[in-house]
N, C-alpha and C. Protein backbone atom coordinates (compact mmCIF):
# COMPACT_ATOMS: atom_id res chain seq x y z
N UNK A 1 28.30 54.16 -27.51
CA UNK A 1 28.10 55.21 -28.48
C UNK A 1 26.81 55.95 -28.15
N UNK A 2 26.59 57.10 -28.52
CA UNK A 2 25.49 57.77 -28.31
C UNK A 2 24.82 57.75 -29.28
N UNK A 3 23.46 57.22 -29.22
CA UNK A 3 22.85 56.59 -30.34
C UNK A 3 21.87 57.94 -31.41
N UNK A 4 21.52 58.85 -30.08
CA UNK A 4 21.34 60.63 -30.85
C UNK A 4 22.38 60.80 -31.92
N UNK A 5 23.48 61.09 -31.23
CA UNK A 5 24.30 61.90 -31.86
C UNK A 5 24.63 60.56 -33.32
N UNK A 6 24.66 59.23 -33.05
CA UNK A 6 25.32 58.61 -34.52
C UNK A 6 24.20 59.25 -35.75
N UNK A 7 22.89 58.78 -35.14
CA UNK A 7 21.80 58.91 -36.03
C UNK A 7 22.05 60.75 -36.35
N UNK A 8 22.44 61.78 -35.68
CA UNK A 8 22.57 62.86 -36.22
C UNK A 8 23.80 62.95 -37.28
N UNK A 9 24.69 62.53 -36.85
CA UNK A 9 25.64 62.19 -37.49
C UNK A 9 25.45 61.59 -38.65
N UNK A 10 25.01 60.68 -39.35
CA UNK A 10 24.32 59.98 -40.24
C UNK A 10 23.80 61.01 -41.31
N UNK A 11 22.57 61.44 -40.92
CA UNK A 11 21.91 62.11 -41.31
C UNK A 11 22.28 63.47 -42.16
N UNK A 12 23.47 63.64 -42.07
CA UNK A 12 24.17 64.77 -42.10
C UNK A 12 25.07 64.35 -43.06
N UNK A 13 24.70 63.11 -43.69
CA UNK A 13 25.77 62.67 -45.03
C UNK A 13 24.84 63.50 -46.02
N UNK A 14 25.46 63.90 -47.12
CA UNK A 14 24.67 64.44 -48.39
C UNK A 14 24.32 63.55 -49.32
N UNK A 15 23.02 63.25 -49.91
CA UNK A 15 22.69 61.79 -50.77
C UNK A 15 21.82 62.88 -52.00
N UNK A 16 22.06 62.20 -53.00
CA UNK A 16 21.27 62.74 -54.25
C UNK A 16 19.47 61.53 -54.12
N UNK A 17 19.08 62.04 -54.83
CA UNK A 17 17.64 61.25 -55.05
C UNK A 17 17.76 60.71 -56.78
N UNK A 18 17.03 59.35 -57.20
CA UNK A 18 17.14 58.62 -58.56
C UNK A 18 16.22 58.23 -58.36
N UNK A 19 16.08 57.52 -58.92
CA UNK A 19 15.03 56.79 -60.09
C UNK A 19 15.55 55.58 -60.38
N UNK A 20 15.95 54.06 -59.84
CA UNK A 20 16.64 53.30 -60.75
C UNK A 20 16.02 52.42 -61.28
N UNK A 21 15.72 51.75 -62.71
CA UNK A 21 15.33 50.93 -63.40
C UNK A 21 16.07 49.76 -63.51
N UNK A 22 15.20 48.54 -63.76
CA UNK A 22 15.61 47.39 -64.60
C UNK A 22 14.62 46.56 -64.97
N UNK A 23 14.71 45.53 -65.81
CA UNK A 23 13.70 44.67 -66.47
C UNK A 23 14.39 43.08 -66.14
N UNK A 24 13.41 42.24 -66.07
CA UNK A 24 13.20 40.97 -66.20
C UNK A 24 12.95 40.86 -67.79
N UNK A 25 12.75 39.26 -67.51
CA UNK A 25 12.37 38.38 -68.69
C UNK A 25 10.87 39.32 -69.17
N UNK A 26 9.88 39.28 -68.18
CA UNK A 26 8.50 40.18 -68.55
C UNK A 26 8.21 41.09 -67.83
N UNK A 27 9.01 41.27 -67.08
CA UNK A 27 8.73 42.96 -65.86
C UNK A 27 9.81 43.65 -65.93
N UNK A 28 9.64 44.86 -65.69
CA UNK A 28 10.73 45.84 -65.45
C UNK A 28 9.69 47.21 -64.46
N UNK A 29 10.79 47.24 -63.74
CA UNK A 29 10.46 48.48 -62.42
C UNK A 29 10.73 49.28 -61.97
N UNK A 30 10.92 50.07 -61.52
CA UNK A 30 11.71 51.42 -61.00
C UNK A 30 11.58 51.63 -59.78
N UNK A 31 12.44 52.50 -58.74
CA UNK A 31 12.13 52.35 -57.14
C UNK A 31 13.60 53.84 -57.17
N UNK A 32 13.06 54.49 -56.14
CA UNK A 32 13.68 55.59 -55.42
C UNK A 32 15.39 55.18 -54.86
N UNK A 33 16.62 55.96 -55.06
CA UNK A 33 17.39 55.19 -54.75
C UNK A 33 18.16 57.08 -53.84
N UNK A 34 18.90 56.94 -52.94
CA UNK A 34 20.27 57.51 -52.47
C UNK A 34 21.30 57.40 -52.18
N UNK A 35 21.60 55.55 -52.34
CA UNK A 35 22.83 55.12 -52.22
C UNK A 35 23.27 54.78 -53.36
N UNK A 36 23.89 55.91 -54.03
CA UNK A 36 24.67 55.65 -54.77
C UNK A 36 25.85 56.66 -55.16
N UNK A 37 27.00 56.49 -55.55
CA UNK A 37 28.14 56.94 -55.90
C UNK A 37 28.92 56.35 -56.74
N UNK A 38 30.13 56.85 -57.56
CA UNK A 38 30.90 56.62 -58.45
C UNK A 38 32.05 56.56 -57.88
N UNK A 39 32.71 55.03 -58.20
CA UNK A 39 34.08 54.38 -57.82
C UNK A 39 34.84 54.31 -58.12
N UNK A 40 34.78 54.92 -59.70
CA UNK A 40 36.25 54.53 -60.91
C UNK A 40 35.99 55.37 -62.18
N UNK A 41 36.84 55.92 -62.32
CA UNK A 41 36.69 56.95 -63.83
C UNK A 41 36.86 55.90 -64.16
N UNK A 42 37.55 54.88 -65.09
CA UNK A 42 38.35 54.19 -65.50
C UNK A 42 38.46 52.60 -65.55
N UNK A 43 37.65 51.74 -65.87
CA UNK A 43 36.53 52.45 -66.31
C UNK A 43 35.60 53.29 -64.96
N UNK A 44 34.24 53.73 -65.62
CA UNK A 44 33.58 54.18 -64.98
C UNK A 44 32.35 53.64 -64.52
N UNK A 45 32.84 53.34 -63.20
CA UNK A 45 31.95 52.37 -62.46
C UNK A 45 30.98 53.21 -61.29
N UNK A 46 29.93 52.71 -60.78
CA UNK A 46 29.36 53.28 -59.42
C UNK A 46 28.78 52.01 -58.98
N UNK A 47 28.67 52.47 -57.50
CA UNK A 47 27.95 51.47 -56.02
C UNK A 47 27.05 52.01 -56.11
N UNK A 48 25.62 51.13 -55.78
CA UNK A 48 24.64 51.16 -56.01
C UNK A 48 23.82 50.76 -55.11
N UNK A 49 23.60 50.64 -53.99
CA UNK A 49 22.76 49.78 -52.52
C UNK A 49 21.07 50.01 -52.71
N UNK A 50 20.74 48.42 -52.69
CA UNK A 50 19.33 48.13 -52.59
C UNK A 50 19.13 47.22 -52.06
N UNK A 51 17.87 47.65 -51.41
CA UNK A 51 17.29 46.64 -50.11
C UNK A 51 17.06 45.36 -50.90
N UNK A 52 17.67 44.41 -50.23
CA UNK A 52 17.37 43.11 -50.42
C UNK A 52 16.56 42.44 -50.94
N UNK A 53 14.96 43.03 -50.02
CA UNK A 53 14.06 42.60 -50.43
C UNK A 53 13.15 43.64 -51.40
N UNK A 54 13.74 44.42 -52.38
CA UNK A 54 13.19 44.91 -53.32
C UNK A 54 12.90 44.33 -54.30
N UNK A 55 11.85 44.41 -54.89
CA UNK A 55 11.72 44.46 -56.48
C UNK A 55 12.43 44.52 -57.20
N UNK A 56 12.57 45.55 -58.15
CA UNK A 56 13.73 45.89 -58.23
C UNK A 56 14.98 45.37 -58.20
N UNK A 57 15.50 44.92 -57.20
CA UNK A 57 16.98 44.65 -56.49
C UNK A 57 16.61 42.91 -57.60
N UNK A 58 15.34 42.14 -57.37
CA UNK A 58 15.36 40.91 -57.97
C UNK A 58 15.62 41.42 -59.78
N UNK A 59 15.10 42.15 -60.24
CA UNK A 59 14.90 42.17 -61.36
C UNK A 59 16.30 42.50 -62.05
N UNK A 60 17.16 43.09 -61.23
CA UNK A 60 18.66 43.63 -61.22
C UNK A 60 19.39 42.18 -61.23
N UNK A 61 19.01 41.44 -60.11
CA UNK A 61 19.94 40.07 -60.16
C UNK A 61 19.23 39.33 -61.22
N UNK A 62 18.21 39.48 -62.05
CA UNK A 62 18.05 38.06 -63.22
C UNK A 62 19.23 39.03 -64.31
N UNK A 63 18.83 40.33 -64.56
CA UNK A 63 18.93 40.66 -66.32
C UNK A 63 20.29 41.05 -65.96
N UNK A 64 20.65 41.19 -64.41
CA UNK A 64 22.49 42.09 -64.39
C UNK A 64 22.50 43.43 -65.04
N UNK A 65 21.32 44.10 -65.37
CA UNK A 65 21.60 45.89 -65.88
C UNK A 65 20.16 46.67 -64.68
N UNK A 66 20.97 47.92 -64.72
CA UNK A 66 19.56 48.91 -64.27
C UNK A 66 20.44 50.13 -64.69
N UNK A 67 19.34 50.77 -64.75
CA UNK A 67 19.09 52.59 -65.18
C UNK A 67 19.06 53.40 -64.23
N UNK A 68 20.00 54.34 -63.45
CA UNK A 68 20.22 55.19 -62.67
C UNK A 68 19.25 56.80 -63.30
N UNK A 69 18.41 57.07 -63.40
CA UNK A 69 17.43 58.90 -63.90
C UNK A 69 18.34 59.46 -62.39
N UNK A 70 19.11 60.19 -63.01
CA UNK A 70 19.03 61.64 -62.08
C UNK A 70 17.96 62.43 -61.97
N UNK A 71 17.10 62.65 -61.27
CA UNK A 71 15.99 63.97 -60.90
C UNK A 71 16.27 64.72 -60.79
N UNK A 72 15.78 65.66 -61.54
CA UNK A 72 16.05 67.50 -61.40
C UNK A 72 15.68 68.16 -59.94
N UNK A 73 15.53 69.01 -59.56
CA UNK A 73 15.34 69.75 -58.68
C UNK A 73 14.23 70.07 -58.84
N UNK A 74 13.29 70.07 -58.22
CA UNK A 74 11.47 70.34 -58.21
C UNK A 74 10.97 69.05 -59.41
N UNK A 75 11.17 67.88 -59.17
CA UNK A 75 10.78 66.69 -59.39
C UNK A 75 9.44 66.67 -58.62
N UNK A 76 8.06 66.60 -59.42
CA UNK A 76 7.23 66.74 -58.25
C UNK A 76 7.07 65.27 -57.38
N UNK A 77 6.21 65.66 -56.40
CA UNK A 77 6.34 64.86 -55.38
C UNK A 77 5.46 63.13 -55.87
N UNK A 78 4.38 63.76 -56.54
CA UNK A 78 4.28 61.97 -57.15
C UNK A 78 4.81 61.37 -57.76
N UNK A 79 5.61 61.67 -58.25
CA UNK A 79 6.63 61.22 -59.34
C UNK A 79 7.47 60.08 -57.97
N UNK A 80 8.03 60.91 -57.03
CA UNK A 80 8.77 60.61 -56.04
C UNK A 80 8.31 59.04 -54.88
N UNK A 81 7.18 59.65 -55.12
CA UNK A 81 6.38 58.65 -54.09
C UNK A 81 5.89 57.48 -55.11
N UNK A 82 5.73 57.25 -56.12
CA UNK A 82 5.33 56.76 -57.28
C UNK A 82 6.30 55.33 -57.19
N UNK A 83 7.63 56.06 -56.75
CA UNK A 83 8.81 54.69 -57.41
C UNK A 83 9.26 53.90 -55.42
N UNK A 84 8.74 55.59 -55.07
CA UNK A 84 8.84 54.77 -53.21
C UNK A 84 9.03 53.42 -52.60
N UNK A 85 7.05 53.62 -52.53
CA UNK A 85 6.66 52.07 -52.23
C UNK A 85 5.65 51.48 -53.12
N UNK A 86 5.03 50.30 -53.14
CA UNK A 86 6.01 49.67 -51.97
C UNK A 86 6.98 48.86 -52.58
N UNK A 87 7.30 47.82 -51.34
CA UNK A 87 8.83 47.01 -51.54
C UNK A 87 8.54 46.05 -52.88
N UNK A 88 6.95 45.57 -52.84
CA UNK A 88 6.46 44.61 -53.82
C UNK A 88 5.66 45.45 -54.99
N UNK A 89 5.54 44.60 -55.92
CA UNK A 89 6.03 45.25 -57.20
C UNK A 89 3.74 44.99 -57.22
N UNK A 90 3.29 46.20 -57.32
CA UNK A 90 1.89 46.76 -57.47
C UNK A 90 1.61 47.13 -58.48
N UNK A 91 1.08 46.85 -59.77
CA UNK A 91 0.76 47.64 -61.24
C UNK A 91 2.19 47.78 -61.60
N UNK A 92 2.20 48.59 -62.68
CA UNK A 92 2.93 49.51 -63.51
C UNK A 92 3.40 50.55 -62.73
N UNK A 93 4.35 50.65 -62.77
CA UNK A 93 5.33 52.11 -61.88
C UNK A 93 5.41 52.93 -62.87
N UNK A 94 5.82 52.64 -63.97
CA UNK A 94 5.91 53.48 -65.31
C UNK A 94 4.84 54.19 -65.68
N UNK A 95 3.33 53.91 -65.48
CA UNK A 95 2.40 53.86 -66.86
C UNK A 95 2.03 55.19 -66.91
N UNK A 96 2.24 56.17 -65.76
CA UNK A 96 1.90 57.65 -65.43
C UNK A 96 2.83 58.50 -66.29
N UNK A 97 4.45 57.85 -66.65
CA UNK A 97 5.44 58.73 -67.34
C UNK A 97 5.72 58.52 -68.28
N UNK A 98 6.66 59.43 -69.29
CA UNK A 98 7.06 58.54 -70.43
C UNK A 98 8.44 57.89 -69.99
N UNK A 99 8.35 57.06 -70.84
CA UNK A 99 9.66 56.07 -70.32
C UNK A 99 10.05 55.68 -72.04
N UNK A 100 12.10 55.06 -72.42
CA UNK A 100 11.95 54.58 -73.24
C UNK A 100 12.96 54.00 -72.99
N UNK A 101 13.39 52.66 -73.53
CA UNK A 101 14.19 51.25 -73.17
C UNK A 101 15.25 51.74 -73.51
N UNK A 102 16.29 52.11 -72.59
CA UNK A 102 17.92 52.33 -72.93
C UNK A 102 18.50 51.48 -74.00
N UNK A 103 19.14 52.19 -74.64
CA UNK A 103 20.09 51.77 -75.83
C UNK A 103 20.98 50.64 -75.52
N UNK A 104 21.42 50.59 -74.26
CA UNK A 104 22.47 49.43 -74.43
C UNK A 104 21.75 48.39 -73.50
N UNK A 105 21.03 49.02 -72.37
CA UNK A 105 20.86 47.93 -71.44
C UNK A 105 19.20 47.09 -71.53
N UNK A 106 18.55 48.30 -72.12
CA UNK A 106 17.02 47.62 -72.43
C UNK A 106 16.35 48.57 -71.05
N UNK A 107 16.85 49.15 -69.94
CA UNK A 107 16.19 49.49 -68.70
C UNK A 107 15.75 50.58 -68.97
N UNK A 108 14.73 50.79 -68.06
CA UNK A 108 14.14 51.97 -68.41
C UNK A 108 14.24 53.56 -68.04
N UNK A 109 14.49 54.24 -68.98
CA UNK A 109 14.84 55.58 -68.91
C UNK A 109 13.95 56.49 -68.88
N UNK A 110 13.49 57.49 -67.85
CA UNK A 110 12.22 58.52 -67.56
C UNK A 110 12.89 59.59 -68.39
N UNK A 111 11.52 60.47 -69.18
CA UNK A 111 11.75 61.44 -69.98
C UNK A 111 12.34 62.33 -69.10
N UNK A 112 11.81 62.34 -67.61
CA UNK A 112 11.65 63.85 -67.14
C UNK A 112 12.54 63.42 -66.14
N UNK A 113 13.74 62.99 -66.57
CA UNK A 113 14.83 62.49 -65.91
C UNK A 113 15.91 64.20 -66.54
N UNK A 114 16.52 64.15 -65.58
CA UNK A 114 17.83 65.23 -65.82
C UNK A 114 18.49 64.93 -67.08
N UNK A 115 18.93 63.47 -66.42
CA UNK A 115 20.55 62.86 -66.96
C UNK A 115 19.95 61.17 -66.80
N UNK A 116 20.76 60.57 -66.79
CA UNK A 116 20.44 59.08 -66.94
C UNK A 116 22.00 58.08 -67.64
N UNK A 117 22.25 57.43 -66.77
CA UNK A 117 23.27 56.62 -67.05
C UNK A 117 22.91 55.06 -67.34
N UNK A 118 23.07 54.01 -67.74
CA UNK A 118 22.61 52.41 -67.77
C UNK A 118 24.29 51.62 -67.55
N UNK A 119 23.87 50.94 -66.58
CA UNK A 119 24.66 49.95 -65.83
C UNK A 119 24.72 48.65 -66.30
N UNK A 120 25.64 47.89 -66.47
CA UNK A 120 25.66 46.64 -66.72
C UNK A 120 26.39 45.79 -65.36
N UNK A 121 25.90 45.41 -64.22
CA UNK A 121 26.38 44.67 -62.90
C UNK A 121 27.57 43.72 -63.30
N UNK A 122 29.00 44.31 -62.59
CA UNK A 122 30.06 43.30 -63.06
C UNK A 122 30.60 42.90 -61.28
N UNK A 123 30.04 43.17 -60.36
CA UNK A 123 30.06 42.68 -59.19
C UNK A 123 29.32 43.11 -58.26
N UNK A 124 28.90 42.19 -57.24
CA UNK A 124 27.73 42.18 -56.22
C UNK A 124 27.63 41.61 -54.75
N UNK A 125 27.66 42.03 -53.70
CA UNK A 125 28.05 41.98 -52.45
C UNK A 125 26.90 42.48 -51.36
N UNK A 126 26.38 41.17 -50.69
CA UNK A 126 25.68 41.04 -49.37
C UNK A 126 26.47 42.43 -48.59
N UNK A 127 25.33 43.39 -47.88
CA UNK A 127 26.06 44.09 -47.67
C UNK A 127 24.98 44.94 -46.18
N UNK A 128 24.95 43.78 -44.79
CA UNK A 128 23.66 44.08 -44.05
C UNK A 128 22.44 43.73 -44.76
N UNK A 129 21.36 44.32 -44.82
CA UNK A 129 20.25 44.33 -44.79
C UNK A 129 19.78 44.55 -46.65
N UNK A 130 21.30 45.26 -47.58
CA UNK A 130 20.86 45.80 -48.77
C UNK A 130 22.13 44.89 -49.70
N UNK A 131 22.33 44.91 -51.11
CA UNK A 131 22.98 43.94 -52.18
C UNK A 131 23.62 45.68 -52.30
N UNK A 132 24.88 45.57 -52.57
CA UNK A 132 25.75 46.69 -52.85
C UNK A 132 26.09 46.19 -54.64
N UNK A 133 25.31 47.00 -55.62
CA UNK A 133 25.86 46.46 -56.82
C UNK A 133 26.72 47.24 -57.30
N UNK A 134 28.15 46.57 -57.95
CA UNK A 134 29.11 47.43 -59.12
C UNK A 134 28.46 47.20 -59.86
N UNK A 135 28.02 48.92 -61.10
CA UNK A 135 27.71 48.73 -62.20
C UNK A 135 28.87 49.47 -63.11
N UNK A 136 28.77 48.84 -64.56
CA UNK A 136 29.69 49.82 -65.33
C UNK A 136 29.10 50.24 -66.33
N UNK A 137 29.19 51.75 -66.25
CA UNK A 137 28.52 52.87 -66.83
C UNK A 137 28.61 52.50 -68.56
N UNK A 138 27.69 51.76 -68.94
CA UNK A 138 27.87 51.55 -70.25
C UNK A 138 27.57 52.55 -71.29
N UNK A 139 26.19 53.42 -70.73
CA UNK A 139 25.69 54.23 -71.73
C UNK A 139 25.23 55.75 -70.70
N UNK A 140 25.63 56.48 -71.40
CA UNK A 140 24.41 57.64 -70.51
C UNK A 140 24.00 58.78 -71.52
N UNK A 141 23.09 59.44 -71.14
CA UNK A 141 22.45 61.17 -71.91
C UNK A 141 22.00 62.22 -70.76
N UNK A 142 22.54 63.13 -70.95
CA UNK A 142 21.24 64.45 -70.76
C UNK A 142 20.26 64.92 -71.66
N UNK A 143 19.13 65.06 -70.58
CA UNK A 143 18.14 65.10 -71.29
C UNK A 143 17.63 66.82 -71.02
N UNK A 144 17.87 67.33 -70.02
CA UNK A 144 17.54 68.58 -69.82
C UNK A 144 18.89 69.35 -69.33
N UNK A 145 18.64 70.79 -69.08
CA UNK A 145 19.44 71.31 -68.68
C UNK A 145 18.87 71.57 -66.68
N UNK A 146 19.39 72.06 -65.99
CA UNK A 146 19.46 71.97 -64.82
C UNK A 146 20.38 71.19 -63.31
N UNK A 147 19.45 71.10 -61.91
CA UNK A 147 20.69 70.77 -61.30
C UNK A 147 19.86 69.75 -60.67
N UNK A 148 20.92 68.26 -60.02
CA UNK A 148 20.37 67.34 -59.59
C UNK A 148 19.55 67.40 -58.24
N UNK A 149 18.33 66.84 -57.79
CA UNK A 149 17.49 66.66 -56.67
C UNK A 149 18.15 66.33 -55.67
N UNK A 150 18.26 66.63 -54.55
CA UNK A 150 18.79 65.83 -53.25
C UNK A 150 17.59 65.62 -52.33
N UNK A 151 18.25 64.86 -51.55
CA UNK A 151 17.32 63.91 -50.53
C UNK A 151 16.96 65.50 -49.56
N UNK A 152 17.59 66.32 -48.78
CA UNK A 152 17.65 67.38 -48.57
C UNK A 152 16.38 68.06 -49.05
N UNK A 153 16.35 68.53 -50.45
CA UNK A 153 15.41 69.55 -50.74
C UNK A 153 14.09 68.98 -50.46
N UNK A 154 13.35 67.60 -50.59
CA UNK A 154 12.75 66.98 -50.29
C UNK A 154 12.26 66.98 -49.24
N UNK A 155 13.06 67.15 -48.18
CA UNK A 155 12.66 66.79 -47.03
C UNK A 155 12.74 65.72 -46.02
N UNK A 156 13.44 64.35 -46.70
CA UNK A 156 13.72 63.48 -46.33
C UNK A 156 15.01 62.87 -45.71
N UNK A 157 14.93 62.36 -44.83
CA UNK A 157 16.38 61.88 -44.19
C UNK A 157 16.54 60.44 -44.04
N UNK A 158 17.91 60.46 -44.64
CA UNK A 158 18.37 59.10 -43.60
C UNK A 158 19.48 58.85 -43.57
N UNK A 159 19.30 57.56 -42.40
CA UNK A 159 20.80 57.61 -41.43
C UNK A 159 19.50 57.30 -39.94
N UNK A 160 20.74 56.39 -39.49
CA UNK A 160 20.20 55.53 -38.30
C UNK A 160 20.91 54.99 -37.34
């Protein structure tokens, strides 16, 4: 295979940018996400891929819920870099925004989120290097009017 062209190839998938939340017993965190998509009207489920060794990704496998924030379009950039890095969980990720504990799942929801859906994990799969979670869309709101952030406007790529 030509290892240019896969990685161009790759790169050239379209990914939205999030925000995804969840809480532990006494922590809850947030971290930057683009793998994700919706699997099932019916119910209404989405795949969810996080690195293994995230934060995050642990706090997802104790409580089984997280919070998908859609980002608007001109999300500024600390906001962005804020939920980045790193992989290990440093202070408060929250304490810069407002945030308030989703209605059904307890995870945490950013004001200056678009839209925002909360997941409850009803299956979970080793998947390479990242945990591929089914969540089912238990609760969601819009919060503003506008259009969702992509990895694109940003500036950022991936694919490898």
């Amino acid at each position: 295979m030509d290892e240019k062209a896969k990685k161009t190839a790759l790169q050239h998938i379209t990914y939205g940018l999030y925000v995804i939340g969840s809480k532990g017993k006494n922590d809850a965190n947030g971290m930057t996400a683009n793998w994700l998509t919706q699997i099932s009207f019916d119910p209404p489920l989405v795949a969810l891929a996080v690195e293994e060794t995230a934060h995050t990704r642990k706090l997802i496998d104790e409580s089984k819920v997280f919070s998908v924030n859609v980002l608007p379009t001109g999300t500024p950039e600390d906001l962005l870099v804020t939920f980045t890095k790193p992989q290990k969980r440093v202070g408060n990720k929250f304490e810069k925004y407002e945030v308030t504990d989703g209605k059904a799942t307890g995870a945490p929801i950013l004001k200056d989120a678009l839209s925002f859906f909360e997941c409850k994990v009803i299956a979970q799969h080793k998947t390479g290097d990242h945990i591929l979670f089914i969540g089912e869309v238990v609760e969601a709101g819009v919060l503003k009017e506008g259009n969702p952030l992509t990895l694109n406007e940003v500036g950022w790529q991936y694919g490898g």
